[in-house]
Protein backbone atom coordinates (compact mmCIF):
# COMPACT_ATOMS: atom_id res chain seq x y z
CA UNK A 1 -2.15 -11.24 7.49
CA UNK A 2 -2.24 -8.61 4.56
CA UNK A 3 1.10 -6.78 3.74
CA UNK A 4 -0.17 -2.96 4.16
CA UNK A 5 1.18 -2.41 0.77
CA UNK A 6 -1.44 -4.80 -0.87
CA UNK A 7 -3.92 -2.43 -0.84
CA UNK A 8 -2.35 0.98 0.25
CA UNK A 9 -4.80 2.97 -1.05
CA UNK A 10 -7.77 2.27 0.68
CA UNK A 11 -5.44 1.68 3.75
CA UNK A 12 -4.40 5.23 3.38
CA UNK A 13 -7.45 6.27 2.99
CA UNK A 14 -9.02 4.90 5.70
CA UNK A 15 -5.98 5.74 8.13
CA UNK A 16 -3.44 8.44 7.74
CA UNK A 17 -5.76 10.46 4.81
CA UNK A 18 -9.04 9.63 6.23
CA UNK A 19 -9.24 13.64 6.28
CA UNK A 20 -9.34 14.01 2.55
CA UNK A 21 -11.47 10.92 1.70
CA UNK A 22 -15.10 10.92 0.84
CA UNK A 23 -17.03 7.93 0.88
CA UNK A 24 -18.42 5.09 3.44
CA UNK A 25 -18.49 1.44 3.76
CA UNK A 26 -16.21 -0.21 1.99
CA UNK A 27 -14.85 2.24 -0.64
CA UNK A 28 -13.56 5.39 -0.32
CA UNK A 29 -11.93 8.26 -2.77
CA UNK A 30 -9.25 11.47 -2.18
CA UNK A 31 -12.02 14.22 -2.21
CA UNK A 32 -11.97 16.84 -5.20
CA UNK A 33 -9.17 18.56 -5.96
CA UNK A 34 -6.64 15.99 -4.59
CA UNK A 35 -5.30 12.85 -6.64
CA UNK A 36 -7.99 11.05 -8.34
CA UNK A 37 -7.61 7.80 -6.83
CA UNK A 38 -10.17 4.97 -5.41
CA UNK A 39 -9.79 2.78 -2.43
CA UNK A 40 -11.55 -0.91 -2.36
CA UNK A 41 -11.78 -2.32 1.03
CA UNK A 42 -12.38 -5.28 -1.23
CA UNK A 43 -10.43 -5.27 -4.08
CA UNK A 44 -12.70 -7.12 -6.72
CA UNK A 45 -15.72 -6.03 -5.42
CA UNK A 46 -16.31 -2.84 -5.41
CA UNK A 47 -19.38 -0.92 -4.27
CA UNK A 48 -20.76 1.00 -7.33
CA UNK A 49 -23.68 2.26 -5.22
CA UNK A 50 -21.54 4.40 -2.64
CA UNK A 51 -19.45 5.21 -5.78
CA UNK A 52 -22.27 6.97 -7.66
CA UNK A 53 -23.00 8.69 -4.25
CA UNK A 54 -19.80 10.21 -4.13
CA UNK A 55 -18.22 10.67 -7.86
CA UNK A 56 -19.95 12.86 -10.23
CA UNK A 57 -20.92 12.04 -13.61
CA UNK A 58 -17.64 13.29 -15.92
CA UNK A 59 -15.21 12.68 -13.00
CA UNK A 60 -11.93 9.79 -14.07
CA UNK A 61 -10.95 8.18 -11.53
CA UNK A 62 -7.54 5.21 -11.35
CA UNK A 63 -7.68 2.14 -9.33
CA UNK A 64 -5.60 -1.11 -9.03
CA UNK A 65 -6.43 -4.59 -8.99
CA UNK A 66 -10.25 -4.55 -10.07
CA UNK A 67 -10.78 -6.41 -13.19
CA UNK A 68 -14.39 -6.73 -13.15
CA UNK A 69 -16.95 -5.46 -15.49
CA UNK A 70 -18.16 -1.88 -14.88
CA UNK A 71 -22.46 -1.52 -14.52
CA UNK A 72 -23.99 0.75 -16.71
CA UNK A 73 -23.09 4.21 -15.94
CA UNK A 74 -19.16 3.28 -16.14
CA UNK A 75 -16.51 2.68 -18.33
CA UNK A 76 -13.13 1.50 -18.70
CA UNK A 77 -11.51 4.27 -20.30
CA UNK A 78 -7.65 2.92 -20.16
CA UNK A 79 -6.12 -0.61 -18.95
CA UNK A 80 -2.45 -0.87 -17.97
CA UNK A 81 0.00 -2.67 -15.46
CA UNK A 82 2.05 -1.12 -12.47
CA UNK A 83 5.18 -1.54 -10.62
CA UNK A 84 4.92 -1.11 -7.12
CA UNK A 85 8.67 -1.05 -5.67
CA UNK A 86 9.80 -0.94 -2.36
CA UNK A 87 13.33 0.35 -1.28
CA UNK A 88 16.03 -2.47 -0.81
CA UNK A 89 19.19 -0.13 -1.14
CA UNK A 90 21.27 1.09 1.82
CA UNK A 91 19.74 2.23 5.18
CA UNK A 92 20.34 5.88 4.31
CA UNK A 93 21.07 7.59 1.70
CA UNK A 94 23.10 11.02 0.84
CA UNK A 95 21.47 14.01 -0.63
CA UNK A 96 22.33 17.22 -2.71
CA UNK A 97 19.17 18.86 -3.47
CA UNK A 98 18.90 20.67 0.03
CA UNK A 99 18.82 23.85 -2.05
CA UNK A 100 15.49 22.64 -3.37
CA UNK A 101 12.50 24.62 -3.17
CA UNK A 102 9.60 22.98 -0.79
CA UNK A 103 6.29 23.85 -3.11
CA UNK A 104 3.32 25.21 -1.18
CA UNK A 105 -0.13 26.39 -2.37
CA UNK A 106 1.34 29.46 -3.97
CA UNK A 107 2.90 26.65 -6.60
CA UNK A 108 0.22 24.52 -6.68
CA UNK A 109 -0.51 25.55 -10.27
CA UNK A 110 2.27 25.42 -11.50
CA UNK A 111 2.79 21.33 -9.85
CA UNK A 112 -0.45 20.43 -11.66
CA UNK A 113 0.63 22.34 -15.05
CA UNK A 114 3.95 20.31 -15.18
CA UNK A 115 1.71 16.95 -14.07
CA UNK A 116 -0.47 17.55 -16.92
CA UNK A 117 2.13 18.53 -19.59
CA UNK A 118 4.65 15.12 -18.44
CA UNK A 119 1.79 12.81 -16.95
CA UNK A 120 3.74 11.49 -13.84
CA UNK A 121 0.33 10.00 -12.67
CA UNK A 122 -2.91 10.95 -11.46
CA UNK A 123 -2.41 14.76 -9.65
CA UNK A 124 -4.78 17.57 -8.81
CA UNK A 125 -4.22 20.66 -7.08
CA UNK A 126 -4.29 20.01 -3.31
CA UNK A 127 -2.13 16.92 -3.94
CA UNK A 128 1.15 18.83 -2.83
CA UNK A 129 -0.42 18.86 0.46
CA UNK A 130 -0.71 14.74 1.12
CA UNK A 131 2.92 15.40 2.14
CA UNK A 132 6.43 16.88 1.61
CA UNK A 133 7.08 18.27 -2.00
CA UNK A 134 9.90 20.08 -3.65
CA UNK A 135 10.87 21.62 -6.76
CA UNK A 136 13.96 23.23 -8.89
CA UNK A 137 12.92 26.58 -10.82
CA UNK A 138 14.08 28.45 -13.41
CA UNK A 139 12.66 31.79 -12.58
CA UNK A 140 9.03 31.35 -12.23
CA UNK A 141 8.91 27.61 -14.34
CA UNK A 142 8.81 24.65 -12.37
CA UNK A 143 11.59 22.55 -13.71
CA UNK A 144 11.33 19.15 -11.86
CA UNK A 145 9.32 17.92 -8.52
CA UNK A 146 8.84 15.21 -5.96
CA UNK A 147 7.14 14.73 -3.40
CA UNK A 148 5.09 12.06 -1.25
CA UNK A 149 1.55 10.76 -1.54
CA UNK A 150 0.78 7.86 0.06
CA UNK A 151 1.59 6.22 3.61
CA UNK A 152 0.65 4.03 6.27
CA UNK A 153 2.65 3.85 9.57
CA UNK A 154 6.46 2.23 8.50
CA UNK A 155 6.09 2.86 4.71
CA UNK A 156 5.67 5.95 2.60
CA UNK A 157 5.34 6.89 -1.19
CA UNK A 158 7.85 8.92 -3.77
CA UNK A 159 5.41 10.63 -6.13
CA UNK A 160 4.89 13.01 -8.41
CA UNK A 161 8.75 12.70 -9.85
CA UNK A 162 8.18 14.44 -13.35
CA UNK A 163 10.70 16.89 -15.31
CA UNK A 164 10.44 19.70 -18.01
CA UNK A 165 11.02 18.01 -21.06
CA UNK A 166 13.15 21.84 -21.63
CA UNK A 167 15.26 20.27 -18.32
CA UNK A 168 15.80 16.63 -18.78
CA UNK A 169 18.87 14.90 -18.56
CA UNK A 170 20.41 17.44 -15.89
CA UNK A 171 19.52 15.27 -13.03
CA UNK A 172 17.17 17.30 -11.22
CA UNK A 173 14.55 14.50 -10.36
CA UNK A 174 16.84 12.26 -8.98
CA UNK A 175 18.44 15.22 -6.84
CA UNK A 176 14.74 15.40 -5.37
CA UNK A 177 14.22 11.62 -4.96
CA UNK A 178 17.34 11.40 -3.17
CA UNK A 179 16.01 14.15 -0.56
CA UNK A 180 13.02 12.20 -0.34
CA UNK A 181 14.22 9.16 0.55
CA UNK A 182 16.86 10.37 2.88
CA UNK A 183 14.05 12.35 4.75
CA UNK A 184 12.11 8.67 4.78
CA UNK A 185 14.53 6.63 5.54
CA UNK A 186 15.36 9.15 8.80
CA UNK A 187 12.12 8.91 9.89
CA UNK A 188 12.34 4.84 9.89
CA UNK A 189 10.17 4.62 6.83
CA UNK A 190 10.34 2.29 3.90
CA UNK A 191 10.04 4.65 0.73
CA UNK A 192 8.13 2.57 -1.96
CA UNK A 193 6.66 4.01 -5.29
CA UNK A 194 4.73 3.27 -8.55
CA UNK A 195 6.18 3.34 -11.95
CA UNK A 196 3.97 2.59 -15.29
CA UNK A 197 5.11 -1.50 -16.53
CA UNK A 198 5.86 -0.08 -20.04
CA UNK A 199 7.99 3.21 -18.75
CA UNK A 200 11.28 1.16 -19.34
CA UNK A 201 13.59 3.83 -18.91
CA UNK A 202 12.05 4.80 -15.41
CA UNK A 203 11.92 1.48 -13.73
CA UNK A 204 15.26 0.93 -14.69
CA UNK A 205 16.80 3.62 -13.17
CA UNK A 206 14.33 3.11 -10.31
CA UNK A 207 16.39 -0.31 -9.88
CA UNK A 208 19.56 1.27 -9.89
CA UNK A 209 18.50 4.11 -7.10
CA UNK A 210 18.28 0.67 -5.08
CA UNK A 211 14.31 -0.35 -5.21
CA UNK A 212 13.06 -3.60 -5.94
CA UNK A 213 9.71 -4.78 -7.70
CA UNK A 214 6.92 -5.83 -5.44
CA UNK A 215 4.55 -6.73 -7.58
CA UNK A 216 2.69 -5.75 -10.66
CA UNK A 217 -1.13 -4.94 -10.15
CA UNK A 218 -3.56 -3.89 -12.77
CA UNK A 219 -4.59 -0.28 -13.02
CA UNK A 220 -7.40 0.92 -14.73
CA UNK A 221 -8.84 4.14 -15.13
CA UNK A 222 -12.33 4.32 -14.60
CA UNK A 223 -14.82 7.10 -15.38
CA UNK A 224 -18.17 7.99 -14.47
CA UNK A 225 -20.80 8.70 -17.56
């Protein structure tokens, strides 16, 4: 039987954010204005038809696995590797970052504005609301944020970890992952998460925090022309 986290996006999709998916049969998307992601019930084989149904021409979209070749009226517009790494450090964890700020639509801007400028990952502005986010300001500046995307019953995602490149190096991220896995780990959920092959530094310290590779799936970013 399938591990849930082979293919958690379409298994999220389909289950726990079935609510802010578009799309039928066997492929399914978060609907505009959430993260940009596609779900394959198939992996390999997806179903370009229902895709051109439901993702407009100019719209970039990331997926894992697929290595096909795209039909006309698609293109590969970036190629890369992933980490996907699931928590193997103690069975709870301590947190300082209760003074954290939980974000809500009033800082949904301001989320997506520090996603664009430090690229944790694909992000749009509804994502806060796929599950619990927080954030350290500096007056009205967003300094640093976490949060949760992903989850199927018994596992759930860190995402969206990101700093101001005016902030780094003072620890606020790993304040909010802490909180985020404590919260997780509470609630009897494995916290996994996804970190870029080539981002060194990150996986590294991901490592440390006490998660574990699970394996290393393509992602490519595919757009609609």
């Amino acid at each position: 039987m399938a591990h849930p986290l082979d293919n958690i996006f379409w298994n999220t999709l389909t289950g726990p954010h079935a609510c802010f998916a578009a799309g039928s049969g066997s492929v399914r998307r978060y609907a505009q204005g959430f993260s940009p992601i596609l779900g394959f019930e198939d992996l390999q084989r997806p179903d370009f038809a229902e895709l051109e149904r439901i993702c407009a021409p100019g719209e970039h979209f990331y997926c894992e696995t697929w290595s096909g070749t795209p039909p006309a009226g698609w293109k590969i517009e970036a190629e890369a590797t992933m980490f996907r790494m699931v928590w193997d450090g103690a069975p709870s964890m301590p947190t300082d970052a209760q003074d954290a700020v939980p974000l809500t639509a009033e800082h949904a801007q301001r989320a997506v504005d520090l996603a664009l400028l430090t690229k944790p990952g694909p992000f749009g502005l509804r994502t806060i609301e796929l599950g619990d986010y927080y954030g350290y300001f500096d007056g009205e500046c967003l300094m640093a944020m976490a949060g949760e995307r992903t989850f199927v019953p018994g596992y759930r995602e860190v995402s969206g970890v990101c700093t101001h490149p005016d902030y780094q190096g003072r620890g606020y991220a790993g304040r909010l992952m802490r909180r985020l896995v404590s919260q997780q780990l509470e609630r009897g959920e494995l916290p996994f998460l996804h970190v870029m092959s080539h981002n060194r530094v990150a996986h590294e310290l991901y490592l440390r925090m006490g998660f574990r590779d699970y394996s290393e799936p393509l992602v490519r970013v595919l757009a609609r022309i």
